[in-house]
Protein backbone atom coordinates (compact mmCIF):
# COMPACT_ATOMS: atom_id res chain seq x y z
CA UNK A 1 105.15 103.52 123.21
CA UNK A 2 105.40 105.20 120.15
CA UNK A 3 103.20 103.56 117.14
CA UNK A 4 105.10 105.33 114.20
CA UNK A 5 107.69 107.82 113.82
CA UNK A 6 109.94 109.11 111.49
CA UNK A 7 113.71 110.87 111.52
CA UNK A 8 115.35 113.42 109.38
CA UNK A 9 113.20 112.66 106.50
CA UNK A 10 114.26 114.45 103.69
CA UNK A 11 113.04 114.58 100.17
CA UNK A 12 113.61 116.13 96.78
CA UNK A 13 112.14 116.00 93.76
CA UNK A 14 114.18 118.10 91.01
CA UNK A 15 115.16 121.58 92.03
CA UNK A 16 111.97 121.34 94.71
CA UNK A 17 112.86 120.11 98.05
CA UNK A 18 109.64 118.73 99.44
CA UNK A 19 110.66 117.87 102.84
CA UNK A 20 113.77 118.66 104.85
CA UNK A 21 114.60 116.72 108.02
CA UNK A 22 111.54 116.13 109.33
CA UNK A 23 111.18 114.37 112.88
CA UNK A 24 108.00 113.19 114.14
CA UNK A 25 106.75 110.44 116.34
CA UNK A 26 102.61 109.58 117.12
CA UNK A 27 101.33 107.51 119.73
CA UNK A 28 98.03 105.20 119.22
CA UNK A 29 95.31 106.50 119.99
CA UNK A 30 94.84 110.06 118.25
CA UNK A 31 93.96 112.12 115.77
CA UNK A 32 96.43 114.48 114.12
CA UNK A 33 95.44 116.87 111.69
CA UNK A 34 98.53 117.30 108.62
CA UNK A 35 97.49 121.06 107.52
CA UNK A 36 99.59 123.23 105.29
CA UNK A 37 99.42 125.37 102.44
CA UNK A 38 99.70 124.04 98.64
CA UNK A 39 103.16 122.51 98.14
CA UNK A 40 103.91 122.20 101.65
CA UNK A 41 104.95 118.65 101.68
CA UNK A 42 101.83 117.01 103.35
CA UNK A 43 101.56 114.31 100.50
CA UNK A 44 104.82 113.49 99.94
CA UNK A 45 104.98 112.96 103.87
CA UNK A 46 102.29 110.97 103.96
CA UNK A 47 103.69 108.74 101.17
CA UNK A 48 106.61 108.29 102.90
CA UNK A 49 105.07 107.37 106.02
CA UNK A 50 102.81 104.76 104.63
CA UNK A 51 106.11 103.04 102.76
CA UNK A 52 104.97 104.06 99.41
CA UNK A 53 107.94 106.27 98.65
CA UNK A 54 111.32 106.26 99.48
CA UNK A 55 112.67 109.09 101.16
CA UNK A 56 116.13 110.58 99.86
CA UNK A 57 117.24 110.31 103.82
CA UNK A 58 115.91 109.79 106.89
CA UNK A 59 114.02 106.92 108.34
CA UNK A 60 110.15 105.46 109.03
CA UNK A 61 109.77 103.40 112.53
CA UNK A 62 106.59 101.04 112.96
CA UNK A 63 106.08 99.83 116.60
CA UNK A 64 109.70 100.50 117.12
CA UNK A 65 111.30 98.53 113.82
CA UNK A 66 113.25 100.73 110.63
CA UNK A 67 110.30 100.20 107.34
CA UNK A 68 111.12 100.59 104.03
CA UNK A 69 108.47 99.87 102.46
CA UNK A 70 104.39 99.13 103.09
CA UNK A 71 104.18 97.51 106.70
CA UNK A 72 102.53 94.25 107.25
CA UNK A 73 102.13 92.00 110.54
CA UNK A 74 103.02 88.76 111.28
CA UNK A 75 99.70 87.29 109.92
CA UNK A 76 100.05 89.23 106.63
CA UNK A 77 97.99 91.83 107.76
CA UNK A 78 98.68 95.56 106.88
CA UNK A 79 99.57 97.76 109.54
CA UNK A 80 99.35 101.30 107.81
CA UNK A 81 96.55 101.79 104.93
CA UNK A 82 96.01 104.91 103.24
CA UNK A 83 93.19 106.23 101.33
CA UNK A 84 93.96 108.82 98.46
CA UNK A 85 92.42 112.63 97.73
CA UNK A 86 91.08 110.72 94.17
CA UNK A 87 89.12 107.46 95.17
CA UNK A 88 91.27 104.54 93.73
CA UNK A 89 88.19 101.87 93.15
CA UNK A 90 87.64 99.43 90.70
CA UNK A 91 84.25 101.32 89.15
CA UNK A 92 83.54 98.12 87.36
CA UNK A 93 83.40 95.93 90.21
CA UNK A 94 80.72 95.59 93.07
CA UNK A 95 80.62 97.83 96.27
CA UNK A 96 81.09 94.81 98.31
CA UNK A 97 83.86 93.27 96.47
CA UNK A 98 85.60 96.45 96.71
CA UNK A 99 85.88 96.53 100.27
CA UNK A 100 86.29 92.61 100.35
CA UNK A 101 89.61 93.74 98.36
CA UNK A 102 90.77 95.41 101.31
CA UNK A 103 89.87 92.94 103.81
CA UNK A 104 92.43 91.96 106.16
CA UNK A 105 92.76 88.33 105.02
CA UNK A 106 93.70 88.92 102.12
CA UNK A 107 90.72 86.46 100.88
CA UNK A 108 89.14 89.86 99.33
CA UNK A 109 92.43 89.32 96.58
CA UNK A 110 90.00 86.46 95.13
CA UNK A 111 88.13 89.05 93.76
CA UNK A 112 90.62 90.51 91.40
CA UNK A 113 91.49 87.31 89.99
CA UNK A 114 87.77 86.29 89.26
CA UNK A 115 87.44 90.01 87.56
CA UNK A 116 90.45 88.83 85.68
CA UNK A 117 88.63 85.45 84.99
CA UNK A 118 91.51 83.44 86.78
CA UNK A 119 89.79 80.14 88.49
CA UNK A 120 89.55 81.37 92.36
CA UNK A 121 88.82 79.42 95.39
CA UNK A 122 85.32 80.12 97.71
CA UNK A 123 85.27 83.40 100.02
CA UNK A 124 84.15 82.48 103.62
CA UNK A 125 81.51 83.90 104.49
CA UNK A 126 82.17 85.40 107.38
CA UNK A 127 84.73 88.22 105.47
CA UNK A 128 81.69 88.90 103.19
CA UNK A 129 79.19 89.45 106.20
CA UNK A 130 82.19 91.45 107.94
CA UNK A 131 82.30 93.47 104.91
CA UNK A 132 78.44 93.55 104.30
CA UNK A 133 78.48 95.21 108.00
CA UNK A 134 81.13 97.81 106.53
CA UNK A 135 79.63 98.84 104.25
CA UNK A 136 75.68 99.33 106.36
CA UNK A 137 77.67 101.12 108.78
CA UNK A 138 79.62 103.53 106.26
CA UNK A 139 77.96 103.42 103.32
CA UNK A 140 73.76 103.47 103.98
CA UNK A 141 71.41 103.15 101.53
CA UNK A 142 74.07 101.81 98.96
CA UNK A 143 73.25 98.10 97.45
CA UNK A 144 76.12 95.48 97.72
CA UNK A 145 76.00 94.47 94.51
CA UNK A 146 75.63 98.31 92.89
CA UNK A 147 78.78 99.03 90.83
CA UNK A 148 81.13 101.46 92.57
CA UNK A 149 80.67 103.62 89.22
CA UNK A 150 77.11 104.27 89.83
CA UNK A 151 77.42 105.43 93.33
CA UNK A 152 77.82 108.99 93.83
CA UNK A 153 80.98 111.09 94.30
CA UNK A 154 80.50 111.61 98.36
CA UNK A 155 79.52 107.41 98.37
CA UNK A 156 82.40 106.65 96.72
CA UNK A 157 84.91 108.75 98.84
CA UNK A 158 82.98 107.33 102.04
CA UNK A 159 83.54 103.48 100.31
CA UNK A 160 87.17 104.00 99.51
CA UNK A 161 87.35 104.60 103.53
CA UNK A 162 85.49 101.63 104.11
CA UNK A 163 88.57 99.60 101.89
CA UNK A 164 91.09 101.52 104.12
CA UNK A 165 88.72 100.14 107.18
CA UNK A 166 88.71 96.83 105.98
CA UNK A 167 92.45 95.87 106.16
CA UNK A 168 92.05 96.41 110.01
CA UNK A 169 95.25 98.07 109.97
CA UNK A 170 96.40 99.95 112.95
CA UNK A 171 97.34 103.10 111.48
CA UNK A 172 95.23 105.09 108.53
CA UNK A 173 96.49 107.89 106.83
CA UNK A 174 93.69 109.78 104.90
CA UNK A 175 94.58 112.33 102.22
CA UNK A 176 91.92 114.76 102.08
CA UNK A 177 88.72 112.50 103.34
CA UNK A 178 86.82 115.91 103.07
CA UNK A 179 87.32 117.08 99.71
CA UNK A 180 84.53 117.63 97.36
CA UNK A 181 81.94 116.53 100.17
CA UNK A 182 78.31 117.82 100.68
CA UNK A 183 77.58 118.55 103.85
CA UNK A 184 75.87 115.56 104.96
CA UNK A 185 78.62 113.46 103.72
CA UNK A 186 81.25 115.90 105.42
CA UNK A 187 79.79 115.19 108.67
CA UNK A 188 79.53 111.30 108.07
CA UNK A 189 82.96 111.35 107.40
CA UNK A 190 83.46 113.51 110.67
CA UNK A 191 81.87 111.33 112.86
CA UNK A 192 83.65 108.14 111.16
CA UNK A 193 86.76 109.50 112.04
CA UNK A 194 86.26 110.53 115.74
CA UNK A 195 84.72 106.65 115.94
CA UNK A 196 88.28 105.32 114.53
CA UNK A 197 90.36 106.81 117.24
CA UNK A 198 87.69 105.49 120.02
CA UNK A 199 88.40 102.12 118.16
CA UNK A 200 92.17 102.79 119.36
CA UNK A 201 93.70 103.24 115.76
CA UNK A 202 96.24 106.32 114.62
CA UNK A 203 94.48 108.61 112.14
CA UNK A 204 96.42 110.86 110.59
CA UNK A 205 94.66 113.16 108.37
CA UNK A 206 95.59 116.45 105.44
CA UNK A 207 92.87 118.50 105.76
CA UNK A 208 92.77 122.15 104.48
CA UNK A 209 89.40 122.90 106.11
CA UNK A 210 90.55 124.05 109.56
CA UNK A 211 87.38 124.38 110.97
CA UNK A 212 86.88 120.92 110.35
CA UNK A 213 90.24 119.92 111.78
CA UNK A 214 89.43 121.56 115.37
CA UNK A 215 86.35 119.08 115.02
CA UNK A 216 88.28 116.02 114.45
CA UNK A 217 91.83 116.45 115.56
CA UNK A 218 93.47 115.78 119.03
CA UNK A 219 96.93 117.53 117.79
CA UNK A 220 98.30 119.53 114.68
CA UNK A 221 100.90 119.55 112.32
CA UNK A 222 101.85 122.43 110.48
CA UNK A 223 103.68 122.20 107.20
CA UNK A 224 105.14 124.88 105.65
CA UNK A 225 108.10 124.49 102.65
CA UNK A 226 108.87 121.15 103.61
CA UNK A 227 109.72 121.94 107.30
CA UNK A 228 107.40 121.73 110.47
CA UNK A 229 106.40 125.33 111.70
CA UNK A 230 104.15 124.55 114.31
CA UNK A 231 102.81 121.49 115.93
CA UNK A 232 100.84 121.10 119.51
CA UNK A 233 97.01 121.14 119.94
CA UNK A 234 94.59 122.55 117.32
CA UNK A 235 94.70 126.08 118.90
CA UNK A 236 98.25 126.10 117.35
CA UNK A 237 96.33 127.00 114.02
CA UNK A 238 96.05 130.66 115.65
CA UNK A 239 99.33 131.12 115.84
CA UNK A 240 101.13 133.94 113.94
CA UNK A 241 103.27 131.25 112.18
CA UNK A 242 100.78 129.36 110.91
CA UNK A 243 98.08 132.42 109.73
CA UNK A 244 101.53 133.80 107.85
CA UNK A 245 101.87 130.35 106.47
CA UNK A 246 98.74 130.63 104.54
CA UNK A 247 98.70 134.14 104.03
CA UNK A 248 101.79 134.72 102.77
């Protein structure tokens, strides 16, 4: 069964159309590369896809039901999380209670309020050990309690995964997990990703590093203009379509 999909998605922002008609559908598990030149649409997609933006026509399926906005189960639960090119962290705030923010539960929510001084009920422990055991398995060598400030920039892009980990949700969509990594963190972040889809979750991933996308991705999706111009497995990133896509 298809996991997510999408039809005729169209979008516009002033006199640029970003996307136009764009039909897609993904089946859990995989890994699908989103690869396109600058402007191509691949973030704007993405938004749409993870209910964060409202397309100007067209519609977003989840497990076969229309979503208009950011998809949660029955239990409250997010279904589709999303991480963002710029880390979105609370640099004030503890490593741990960062990804405790993202924890499915929703318990991790405490945290917030108690950084807000609002009165807040005890977390259970067993979302702070599940997070603790995020965060070894992510994140080595950085301290629970270290402010996500102090970390460094490759730590912090591998904790903001971590948060998108947390929520348990079935489908991640990472904008540029890559970007700005050394190359000890860019193969972390590699092997994270090939270890999600063994999990059995949807990872859909923009990635202008196509090397690294024929390392981590099962099938390709080729954006160019706001339309698809090639899609299949990742030796479609040979194709004469797609080298005149970035070449120009």
């Amino acid at each position: 069964m298809t996991l997510l999909a999408c039809e005729g998605i169209a979008k516009r922002f002033g006199d640029t159309q970003a996307l136009a008609g764009i039909d897609l559908g993904f089946e859990q598990p995989a890994t699908v590369g989103l690869v396109g030149p600058n402007g191509a649409g691949k973030t704007t997609l993405i938004n749409i896809l993870a209910g964060l933006l409202e397309p100007d026509k067209g519609m977003v399926f989840v497990d076969g039901k229309r979503v208009r906005r950011v998809p949660r189960g029955m239990d409250g639960g997010l279904i589709v999380a999303r991480t963002f090119q710029e880390t979105r962290l609370i640099m004030d705030a503890a490593v741990l209670d960062n990804i405790l923010l993202g924890c499915r539960s929703q318990r991790g929510m405490n945290t917030v309020r108690s950084i807000l001084g609002i009165r807040t009920e005890p977390r259970e422990s067993k979302d702070i050990a599940y997070c603790r055991e995020l965060l070894a398995a992510i994140v080595p060598g950085v301290g629970a309690l270290e402010y996500a400030g102090n970390i460094s920039y490759g730590q912090q892009k591998l904790l903001g995964l971590a948060c998108c980990i947390a929520t348990e949700a079935h489908i991640l969509l990472l904008d540029e997990p890559l970007a700005g990594l050394d190359p000890t963190y860019r193969g972390r972040t590699i092997d994270l990703i090939r270890t999600l889809r063994a999990q059995g979750k949807l990872v859909i991933f923009i990635e202008h590093d196509l090397q690294a996308v024929r390392a981590m991705a099962d099938s390709v999706i080729v954006l160019g203009e706001g339309a698809i111009i090639a899609q299949g497995a990742p030796l479609v990133l040979d194709s004469s379509e797609v080298l005149e896509a970035y070449l120009g």
